[in-house]
Structures are given as structure tokens and as C-alpha cells.
C-alpha atoms as a PDB file:
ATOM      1  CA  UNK A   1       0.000   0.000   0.000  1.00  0.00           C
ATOM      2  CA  UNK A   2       2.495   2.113   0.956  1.00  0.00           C
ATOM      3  CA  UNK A   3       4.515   1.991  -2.548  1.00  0.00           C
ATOM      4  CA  UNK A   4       1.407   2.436  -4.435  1.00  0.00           C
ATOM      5  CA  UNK A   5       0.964   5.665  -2.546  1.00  0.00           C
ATOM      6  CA  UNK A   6       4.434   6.752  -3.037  1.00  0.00           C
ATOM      7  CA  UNK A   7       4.277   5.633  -7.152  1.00  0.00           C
ATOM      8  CA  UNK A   8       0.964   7.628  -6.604  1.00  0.00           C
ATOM      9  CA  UNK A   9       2.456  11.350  -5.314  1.00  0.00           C
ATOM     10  CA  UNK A  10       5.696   9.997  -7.823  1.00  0.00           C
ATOM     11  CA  UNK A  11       3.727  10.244 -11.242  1.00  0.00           C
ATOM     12  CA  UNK A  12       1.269  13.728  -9.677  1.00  0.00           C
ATOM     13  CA  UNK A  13       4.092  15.510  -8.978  1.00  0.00           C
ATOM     14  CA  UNK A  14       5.842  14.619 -12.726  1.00  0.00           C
ATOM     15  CA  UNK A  15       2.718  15.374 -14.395  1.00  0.00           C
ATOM     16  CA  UNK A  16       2.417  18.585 -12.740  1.00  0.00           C
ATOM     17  CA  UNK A  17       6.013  19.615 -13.342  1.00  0.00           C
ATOM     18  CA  UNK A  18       5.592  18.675 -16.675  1.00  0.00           C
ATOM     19  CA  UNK A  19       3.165  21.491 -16.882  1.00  0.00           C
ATOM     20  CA  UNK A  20       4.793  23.739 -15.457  1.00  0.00           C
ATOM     21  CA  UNK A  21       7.852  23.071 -17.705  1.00  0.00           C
ATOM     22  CA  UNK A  22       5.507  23.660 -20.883  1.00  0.00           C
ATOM     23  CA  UNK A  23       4.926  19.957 -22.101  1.00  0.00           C
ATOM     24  CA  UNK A  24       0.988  20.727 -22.420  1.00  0.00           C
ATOM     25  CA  UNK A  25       0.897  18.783 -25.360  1.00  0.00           C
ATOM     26  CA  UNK A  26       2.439  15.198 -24.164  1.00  0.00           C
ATOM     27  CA  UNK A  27       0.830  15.192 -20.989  1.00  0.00           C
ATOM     28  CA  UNK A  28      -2.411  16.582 -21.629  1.00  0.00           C
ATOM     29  CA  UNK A  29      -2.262  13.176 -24.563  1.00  0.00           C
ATOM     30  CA  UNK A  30      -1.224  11.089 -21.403  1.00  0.00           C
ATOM     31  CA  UNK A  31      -4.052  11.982 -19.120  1.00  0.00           C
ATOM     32  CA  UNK A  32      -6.594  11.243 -21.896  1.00  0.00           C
ATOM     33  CA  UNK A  33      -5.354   8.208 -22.946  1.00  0.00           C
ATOM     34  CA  UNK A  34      -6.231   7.022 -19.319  1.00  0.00           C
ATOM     35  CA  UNK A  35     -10.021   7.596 -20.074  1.00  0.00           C
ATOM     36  CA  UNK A  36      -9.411   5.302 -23.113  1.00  0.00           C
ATOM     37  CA  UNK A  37      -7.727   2.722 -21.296  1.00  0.00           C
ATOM     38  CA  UNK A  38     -10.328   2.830 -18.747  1.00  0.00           C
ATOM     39  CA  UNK A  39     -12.563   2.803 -21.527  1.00  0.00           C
ATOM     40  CA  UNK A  40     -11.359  -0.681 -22.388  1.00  0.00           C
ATOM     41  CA  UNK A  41     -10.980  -1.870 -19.189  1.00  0.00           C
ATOM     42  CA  UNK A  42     -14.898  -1.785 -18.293  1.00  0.00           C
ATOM     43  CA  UNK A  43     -15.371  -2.623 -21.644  1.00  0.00           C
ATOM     44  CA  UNK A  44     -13.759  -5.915 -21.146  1.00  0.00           C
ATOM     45  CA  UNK A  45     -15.309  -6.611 -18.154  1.00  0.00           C
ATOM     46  CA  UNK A  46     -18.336  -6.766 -19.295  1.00  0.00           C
ATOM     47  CA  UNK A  47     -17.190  -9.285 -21.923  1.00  0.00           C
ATOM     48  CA  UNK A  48     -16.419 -11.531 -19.263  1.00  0.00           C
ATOM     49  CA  UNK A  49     -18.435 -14.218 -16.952  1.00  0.00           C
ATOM     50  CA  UNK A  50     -20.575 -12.061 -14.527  1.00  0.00           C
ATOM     51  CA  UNK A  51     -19.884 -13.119 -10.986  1.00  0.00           C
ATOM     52  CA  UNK A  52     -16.392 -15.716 -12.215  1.00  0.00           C
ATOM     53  CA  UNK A  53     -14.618 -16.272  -8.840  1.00  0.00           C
ATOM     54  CA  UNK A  54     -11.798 -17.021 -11.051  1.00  0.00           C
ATOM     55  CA  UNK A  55     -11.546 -13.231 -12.123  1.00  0.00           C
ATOM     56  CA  UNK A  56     -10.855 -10.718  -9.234  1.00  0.00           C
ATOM     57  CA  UNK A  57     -12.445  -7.381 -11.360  1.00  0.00           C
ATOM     58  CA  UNK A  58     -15.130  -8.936 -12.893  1.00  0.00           C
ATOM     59  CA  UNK A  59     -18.471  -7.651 -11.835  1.00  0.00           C
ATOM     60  CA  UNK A  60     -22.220  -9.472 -10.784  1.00  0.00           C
ATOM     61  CA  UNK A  61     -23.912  -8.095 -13.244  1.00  0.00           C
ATOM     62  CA  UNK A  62     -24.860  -8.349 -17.204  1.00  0.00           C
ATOM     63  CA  UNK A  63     -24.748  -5.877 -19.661  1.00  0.00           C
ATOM     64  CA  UNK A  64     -23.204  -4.773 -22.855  1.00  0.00           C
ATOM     65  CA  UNK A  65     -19.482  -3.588 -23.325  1.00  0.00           C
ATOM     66  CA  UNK A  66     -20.015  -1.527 -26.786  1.00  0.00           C
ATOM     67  CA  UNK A  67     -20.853   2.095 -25.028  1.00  0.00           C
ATOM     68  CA  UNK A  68     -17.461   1.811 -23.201  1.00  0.00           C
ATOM     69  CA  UNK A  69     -15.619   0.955 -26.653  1.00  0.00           C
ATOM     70  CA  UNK A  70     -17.166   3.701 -28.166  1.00  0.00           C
ATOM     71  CA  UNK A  71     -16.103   6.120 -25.485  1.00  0.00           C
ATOM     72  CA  UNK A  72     -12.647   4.785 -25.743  1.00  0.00           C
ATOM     73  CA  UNK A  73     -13.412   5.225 -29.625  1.00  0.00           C
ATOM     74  CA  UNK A  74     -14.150   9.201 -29.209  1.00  0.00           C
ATOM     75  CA  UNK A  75     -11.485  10.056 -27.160  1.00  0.00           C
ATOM     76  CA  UNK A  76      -8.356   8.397 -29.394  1.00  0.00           C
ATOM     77  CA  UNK A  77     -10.401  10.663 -32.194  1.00  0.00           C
ATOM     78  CA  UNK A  78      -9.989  13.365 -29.868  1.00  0.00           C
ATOM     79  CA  UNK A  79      -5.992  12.640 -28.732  1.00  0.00           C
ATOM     80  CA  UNK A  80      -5.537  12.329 -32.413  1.00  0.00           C
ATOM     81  CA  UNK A  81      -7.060  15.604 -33.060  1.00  0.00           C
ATOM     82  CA  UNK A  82      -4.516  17.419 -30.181  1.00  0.00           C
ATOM     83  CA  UNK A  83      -1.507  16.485 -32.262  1.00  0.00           C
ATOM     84  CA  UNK A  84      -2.681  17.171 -35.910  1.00  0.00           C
ATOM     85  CA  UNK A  85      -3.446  20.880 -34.727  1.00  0.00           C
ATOM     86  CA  UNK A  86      -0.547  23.087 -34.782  1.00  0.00           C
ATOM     87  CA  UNK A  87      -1.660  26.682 -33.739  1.00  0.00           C
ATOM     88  CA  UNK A  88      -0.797  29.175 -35.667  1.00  0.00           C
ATOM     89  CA  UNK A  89       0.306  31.849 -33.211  1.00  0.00           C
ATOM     90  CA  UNK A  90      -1.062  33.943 -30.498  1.00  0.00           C
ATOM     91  CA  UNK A  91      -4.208  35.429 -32.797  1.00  0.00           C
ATOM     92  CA  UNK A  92      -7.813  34.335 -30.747  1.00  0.00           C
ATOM     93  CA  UNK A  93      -6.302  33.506 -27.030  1.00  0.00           C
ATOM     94  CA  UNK A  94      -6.265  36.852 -25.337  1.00  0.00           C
ATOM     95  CA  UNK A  95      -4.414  37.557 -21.774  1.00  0.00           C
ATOM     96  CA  UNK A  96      -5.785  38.915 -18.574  1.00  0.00           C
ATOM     97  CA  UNK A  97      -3.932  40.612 -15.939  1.00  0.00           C
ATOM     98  CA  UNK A  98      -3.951  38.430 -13.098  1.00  0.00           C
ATOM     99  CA  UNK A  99      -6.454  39.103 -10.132  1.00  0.00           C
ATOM    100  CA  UNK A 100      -8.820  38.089  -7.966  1.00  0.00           C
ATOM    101  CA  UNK A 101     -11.579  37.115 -10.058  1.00  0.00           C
ATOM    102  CA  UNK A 102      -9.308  34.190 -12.182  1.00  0.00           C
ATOM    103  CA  UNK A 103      -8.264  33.155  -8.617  1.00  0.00           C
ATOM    104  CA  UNK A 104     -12.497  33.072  -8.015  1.00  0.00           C
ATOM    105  CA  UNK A 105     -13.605  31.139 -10.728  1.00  0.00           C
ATOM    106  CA  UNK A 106     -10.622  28.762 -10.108  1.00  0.00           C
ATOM    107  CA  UNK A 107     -11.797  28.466  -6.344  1.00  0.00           C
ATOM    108  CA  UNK A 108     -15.354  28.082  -7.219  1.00  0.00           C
ATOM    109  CA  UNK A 109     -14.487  26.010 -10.367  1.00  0.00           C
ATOM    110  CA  UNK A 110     -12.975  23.575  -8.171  1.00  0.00           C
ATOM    111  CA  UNK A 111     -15.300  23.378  -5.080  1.00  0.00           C
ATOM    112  CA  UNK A 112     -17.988  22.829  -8.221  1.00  0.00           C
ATOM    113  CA  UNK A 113     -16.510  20.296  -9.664  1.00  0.00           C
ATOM    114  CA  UNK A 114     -16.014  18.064  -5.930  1.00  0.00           C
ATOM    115  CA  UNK A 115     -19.578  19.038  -5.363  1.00  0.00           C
ATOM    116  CA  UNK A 116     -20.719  17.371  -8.845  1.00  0.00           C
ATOM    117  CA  UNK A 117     -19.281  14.115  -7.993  1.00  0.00           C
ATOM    118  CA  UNK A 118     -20.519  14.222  -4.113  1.00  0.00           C
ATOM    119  CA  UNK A 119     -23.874  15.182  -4.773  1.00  0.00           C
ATOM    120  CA  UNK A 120     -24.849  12.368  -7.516  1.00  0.00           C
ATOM    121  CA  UNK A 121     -23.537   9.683  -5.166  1.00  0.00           C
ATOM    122  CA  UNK A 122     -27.613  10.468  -3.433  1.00  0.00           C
ATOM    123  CA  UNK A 123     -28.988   8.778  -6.306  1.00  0.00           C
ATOM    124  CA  UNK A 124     -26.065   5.982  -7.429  1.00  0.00           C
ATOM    125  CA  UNK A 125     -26.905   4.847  -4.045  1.00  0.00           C
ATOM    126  CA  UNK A 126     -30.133   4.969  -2.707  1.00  0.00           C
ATOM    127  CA  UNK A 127     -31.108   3.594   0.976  1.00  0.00           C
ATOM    128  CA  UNK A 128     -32.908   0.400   1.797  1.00  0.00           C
ATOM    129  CA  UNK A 129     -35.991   1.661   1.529  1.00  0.00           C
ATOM    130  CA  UNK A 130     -35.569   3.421  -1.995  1.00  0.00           C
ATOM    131  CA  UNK A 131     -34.274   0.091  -3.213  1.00  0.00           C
ATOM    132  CA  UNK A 132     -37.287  -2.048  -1.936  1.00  0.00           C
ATOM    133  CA  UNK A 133     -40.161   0.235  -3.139  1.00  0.00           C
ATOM    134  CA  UNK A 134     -38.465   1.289  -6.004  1.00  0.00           C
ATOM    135  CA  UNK A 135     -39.222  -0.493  -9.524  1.00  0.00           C
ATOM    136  CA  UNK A 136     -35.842  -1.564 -11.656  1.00  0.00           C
ATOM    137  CA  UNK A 137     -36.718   1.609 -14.118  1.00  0.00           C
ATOM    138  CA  UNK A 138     -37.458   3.454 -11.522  1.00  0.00           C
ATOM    139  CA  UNK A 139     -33.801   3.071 -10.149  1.00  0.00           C
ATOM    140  CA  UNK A 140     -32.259   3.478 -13.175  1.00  0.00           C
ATOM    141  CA  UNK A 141     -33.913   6.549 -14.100  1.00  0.00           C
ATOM    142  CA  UNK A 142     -32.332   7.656 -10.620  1.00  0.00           C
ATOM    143  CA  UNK A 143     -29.462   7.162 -11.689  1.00  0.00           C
ATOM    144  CA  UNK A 144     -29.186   8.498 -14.713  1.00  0.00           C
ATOM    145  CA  UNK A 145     -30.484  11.701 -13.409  1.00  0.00           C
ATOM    146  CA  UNK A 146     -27.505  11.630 -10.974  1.00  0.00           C
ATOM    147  CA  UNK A 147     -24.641  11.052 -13.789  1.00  0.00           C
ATOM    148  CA  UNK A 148     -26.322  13.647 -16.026  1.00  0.00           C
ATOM    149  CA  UNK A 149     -26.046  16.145 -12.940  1.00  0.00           C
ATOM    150  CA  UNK A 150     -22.482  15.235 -12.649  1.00  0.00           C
ATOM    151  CA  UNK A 151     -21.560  15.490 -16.525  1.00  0.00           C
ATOM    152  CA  UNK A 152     -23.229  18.980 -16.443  1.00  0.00           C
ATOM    153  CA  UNK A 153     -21.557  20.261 -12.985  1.00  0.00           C
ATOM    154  CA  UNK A 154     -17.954  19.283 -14.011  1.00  0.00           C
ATOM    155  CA  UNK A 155     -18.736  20.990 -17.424  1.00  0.00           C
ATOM    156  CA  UNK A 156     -19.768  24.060 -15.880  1.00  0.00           C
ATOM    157  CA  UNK A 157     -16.823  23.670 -13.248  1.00  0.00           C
ATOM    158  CA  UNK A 158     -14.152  23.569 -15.967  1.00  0.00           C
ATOM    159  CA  UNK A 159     -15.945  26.872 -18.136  1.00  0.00           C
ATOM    160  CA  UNK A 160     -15.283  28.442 -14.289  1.00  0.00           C
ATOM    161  CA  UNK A 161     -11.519  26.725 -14.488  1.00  0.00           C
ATOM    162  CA  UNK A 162     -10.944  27.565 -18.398  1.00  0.00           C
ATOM    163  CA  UNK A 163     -11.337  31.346 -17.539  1.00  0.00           C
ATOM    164  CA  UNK A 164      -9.194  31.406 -14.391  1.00  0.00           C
ATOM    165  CA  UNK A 165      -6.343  30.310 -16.736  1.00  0.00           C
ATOM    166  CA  UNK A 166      -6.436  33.731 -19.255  1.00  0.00           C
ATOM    167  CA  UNK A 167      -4.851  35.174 -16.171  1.00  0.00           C
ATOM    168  CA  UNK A 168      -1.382  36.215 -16.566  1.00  0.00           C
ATOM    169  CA  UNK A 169       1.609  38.944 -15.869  1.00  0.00           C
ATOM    170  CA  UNK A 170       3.373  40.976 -17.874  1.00  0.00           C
ATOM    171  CA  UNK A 171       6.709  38.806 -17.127  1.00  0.00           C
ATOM    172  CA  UNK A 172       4.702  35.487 -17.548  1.00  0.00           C
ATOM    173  CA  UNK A 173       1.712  35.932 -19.534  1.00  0.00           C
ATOM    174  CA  UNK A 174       0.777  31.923 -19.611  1.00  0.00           C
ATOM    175  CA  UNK A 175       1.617  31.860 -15.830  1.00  0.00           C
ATOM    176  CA  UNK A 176      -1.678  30.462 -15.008  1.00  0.00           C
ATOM    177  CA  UNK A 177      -1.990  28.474 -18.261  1.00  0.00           C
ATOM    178  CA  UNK A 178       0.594  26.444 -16.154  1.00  0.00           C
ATOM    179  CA  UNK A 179      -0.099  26.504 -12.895  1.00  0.00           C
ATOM    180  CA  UNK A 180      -4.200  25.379 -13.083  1.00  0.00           C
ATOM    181  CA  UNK A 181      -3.117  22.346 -15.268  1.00  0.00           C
ATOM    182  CA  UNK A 182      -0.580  21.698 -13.063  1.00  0.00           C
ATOM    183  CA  UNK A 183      -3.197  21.704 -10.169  1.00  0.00           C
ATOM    184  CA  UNK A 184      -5.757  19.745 -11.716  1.00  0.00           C
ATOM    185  CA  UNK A 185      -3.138  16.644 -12.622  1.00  0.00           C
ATOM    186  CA  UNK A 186      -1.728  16.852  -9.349  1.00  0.00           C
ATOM    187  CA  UNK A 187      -4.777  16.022  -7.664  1.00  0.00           C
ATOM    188  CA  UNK A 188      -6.121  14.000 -10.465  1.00  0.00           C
ATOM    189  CA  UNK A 189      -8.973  15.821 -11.216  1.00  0.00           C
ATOM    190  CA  UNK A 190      -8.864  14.360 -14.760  1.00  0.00           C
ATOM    191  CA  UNK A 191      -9.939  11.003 -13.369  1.00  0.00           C
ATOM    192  CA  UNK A 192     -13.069  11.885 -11.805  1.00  0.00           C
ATOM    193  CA  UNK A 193     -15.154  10.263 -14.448  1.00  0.00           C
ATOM    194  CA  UNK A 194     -12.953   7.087 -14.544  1.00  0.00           C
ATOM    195  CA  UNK A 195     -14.235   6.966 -10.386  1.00  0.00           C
ATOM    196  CA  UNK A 196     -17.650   7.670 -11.113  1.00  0.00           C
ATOM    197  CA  UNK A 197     -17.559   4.901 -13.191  1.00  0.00           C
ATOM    198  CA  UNK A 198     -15.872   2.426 -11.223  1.00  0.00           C
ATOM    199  CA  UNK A 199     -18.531   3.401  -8.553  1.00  0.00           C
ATOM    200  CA  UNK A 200     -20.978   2.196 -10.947  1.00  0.00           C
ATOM    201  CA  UNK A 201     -19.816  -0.281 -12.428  1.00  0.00           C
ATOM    202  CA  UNK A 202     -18.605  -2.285  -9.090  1.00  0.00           C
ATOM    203  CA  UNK A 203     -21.721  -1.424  -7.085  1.00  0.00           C
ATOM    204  CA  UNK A 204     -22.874  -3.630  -4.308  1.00  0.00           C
ATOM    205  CA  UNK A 205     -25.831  -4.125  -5.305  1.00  0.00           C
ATOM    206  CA  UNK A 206     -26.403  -5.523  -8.832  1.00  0.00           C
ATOM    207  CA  UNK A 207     -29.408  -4.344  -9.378  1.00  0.00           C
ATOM    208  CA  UNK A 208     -27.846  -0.915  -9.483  1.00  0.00           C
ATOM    209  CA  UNK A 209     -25.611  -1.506 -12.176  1.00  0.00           C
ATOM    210  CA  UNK A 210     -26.021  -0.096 -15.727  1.00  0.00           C
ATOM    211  CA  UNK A 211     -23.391  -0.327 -18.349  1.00  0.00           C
ATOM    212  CA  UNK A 212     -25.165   2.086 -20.623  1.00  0.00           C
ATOM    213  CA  UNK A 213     -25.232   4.603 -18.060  1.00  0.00           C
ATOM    214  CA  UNK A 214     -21.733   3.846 -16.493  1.00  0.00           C
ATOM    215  CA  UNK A 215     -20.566   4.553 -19.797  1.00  0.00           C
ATOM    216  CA  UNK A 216     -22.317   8.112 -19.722  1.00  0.00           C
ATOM    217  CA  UNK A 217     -20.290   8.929 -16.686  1.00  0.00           C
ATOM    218  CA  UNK A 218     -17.058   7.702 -18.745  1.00  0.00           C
ATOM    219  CA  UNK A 219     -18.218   9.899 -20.927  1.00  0.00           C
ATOM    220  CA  UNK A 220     -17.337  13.382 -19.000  1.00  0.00           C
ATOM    221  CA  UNK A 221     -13.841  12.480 -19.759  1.00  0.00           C
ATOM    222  CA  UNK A 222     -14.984  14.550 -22.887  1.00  0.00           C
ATOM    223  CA  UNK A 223     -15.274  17.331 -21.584  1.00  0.00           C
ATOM    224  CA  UNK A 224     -12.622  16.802 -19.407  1.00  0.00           C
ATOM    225  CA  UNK A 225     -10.454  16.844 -23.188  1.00  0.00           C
ATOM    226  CA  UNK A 226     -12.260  19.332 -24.228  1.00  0.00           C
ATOM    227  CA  UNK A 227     -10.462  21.375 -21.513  1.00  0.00           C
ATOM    228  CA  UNK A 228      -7.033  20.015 -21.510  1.00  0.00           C
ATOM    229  CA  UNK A 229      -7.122  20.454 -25.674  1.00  0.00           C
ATOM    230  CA  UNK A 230      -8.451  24.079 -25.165  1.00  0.00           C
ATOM    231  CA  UNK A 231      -6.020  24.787 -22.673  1.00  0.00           C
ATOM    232  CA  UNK A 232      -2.816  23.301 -24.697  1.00  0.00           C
ATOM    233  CA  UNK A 233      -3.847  24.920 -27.950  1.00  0.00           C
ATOM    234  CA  UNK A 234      -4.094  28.243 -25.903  1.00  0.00           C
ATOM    235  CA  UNK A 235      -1.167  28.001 -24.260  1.00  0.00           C
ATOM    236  CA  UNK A 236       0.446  26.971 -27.005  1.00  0.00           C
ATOM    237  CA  UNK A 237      -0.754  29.922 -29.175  1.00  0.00           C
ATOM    238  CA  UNK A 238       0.701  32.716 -26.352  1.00  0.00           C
ATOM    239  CA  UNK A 239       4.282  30.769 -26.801  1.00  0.00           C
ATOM    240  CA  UNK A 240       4.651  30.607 -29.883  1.00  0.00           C
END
């Protein structure tokens, strides 16, 4: 345990230095190629035996692996899209001087985007009583509501995060197109939707698990790239 937590703070604090060194474009690749990876992963567990002993991940529940394989799908189109673009010099991204409303929106952005996975976890797991009066569609309608409130927090967290990085100074103009990136792969914000997943994927109760709609919480790792690519091509654009 205590290695994993040390390879752990070992790989946040490289990806975050990386950032701050200017490699936007390998690492932000990096962190989205996790989503596809775990894209596969759940992907092939649902191709397996529900319930094998034999197989430590596998899960105790049925359901169909293509969603998973197609969010995998969209975000290779998407990694592939972040290294054909070359900008073409500092022309759209515009620079802020640095205050306190970039150091707001990346407070609130933040706090937001905690709050959208927190708050779901009401519906992905409902008490004892929910569970015995509540109908199978009933449930899953629950829970569906509660990933499509946590795919539309994060996205309005990271608009909030986006703007905090325009901040600069005159010395270091992309000062905080370093530093929030930095911040966010340090604490591995980018995997939020790989645990909101996970959460529903392995619940405890099989009756709670949905592939389709586990997949729809993979899926906020678009948006999640939507940010990183936004925020290397802007970066990007003010150094070159």
C-alpha cells in the first residue's frame, strides 16, 4: 500500500512539473489516454463471466461492453485531433492581468466540480428503503439523473476553471496556463469520471448496475479533453 501511494504522489508531482515546464501537449495526450484505457478496461469486463470467482475485477452483473468501446473510440479521435493541430500563433487567445476574479472562478471552479461528484452519489446509491419500493426503471432513471447532474456540474466547473487560466503577468503571460493544469493533474482531477464509473460499475448491489449509463459517466472524460485540448492549444498559441 504504501509503494502504491508513493508511485501515486511519484507520477502527480511529474505530471504537474511537466506542466509547469511547458509539455501541455504530451501530458495533456497522457491523461486522456487514461479515459481510453479505462474505456477498455470496463469494456472488457463486461465481456467476461458475470460473478467468475476465477476473475478478481469482474463484476455481478450483465450488460453490454459496446458504449465503453465507443467512449474509448471518441477520445483516441480526440488525442488524435490534439496532435494534428498546430496553432498558428497567439491570434484568438487573449491575456488577462492576473487578479482576484481568475483566482475566483478557479476556487469556485474547483469546489464545483467536488460538489458534482458528491452530490450524484444520493442517487447511485439509494437507501434500503428506496431500493425495496423502487421499480428496476425506476432506479435506473435515478441514476441516470444523478450522472447527467455530474456530466453537467464538471462541465460548468471547468468553463469556471478555463477562464481562471487567461490570467497572466506581464513577465509570464501563460503563468496560469501552467499553474491550473498543473493543479488539476496533481490532484487527479482528470480522473473523476474514470471513479464515477468504477462506482458504478462495481456497485454492491447488482441491481444498481447499468453499463449504458456507467458509460455516460465515462463519458465526461470529454469534456474533461475538451479542456485540456483548449487549454494546450491556448497556451500553445501565447508561446509561440
Amino acid at each position: 500500500m504504501v509503494v502504491r501511494i508513493v508511485i501515486a504522489l511519484f507520477i502527480s508531482v511529474v505530471s504537474g512539473a511537466c506542466y509547469l515546464f511547458g509539455l501541455t501537449r504530451l501530458i495533456s495526450s497522457l491523461l486522456i489516454t487514461f479515459g481510453v484505457i479505462c474505456g477498455l478496461f470496463f469494456g472488457l469486463v463486461f465481456l467476461l463471466p458475470p460473478g467468475s470467482e476465477r476473475i478478481t475485477f469482474a463484476v455481478n452483473a450483465e450488460g453490454e461492453s459496446w458504449p465503453f468501446f465507443l467512449v474509448s473510440l471518441i477520445l483516441i479521435g480526440m488525442i488524435t485531433y490534439l496532435y494534428l493541430y498546430k496553432p498558428k500563433g497567439s491570434t484568438t487567445t487573449t491575456t488577462e492581468e492576473l487578479g482576484s476574479l481568475h483566482l475566483q472562478k478557479l476556487g469556485f471552479g474547483v469546489l464545483l466540480y467536488l460538489v458534482s461528484l458528491f452530490l450524484p452519489v444520493l442517487l447511485w446509491f439509494p437507501s434500503d428503503s428506496t431500493m425495496a419500493s423502487g421499480s428496476k426503471s425506476q432506479l435506473e432513471i435515478m441514476l441516470l439523473m444523478g450522472v447527467l447532474i455530474f456530466i453537467v456540474g464538471i462541465s460548468a466547473a471547468l468553463y469556471l476553471i478555463y477562464g481562471a487560466t487567461k490570467g497572466g503577468t506581464e513577465d509570464n503571460p501563460a503563468l496560469m496556463r501552467r499553474f491550473v493544469p498543473a493543479l488539476f493533474s496533481v490532484f487527479h482531477l482528470d480522473k473523476v469520471p474514470a471513479l464515477a464509473a468504477y462506482l458504478l460499475v462495481y456497485s454492491s448491489q447488482p441491481e444498481l448496475v447499468f453499463p449504458k449509463i456507467a458509460a455516460l459517466a465515462l463519458a465526461a472524460y470529454i469534456p474533461v479533453s475538451v479542456f485540456l485540448i483548449k487549454l494546450t492549444f491556448s497556451f500553445e498559441e501565447r508561446t509561440t
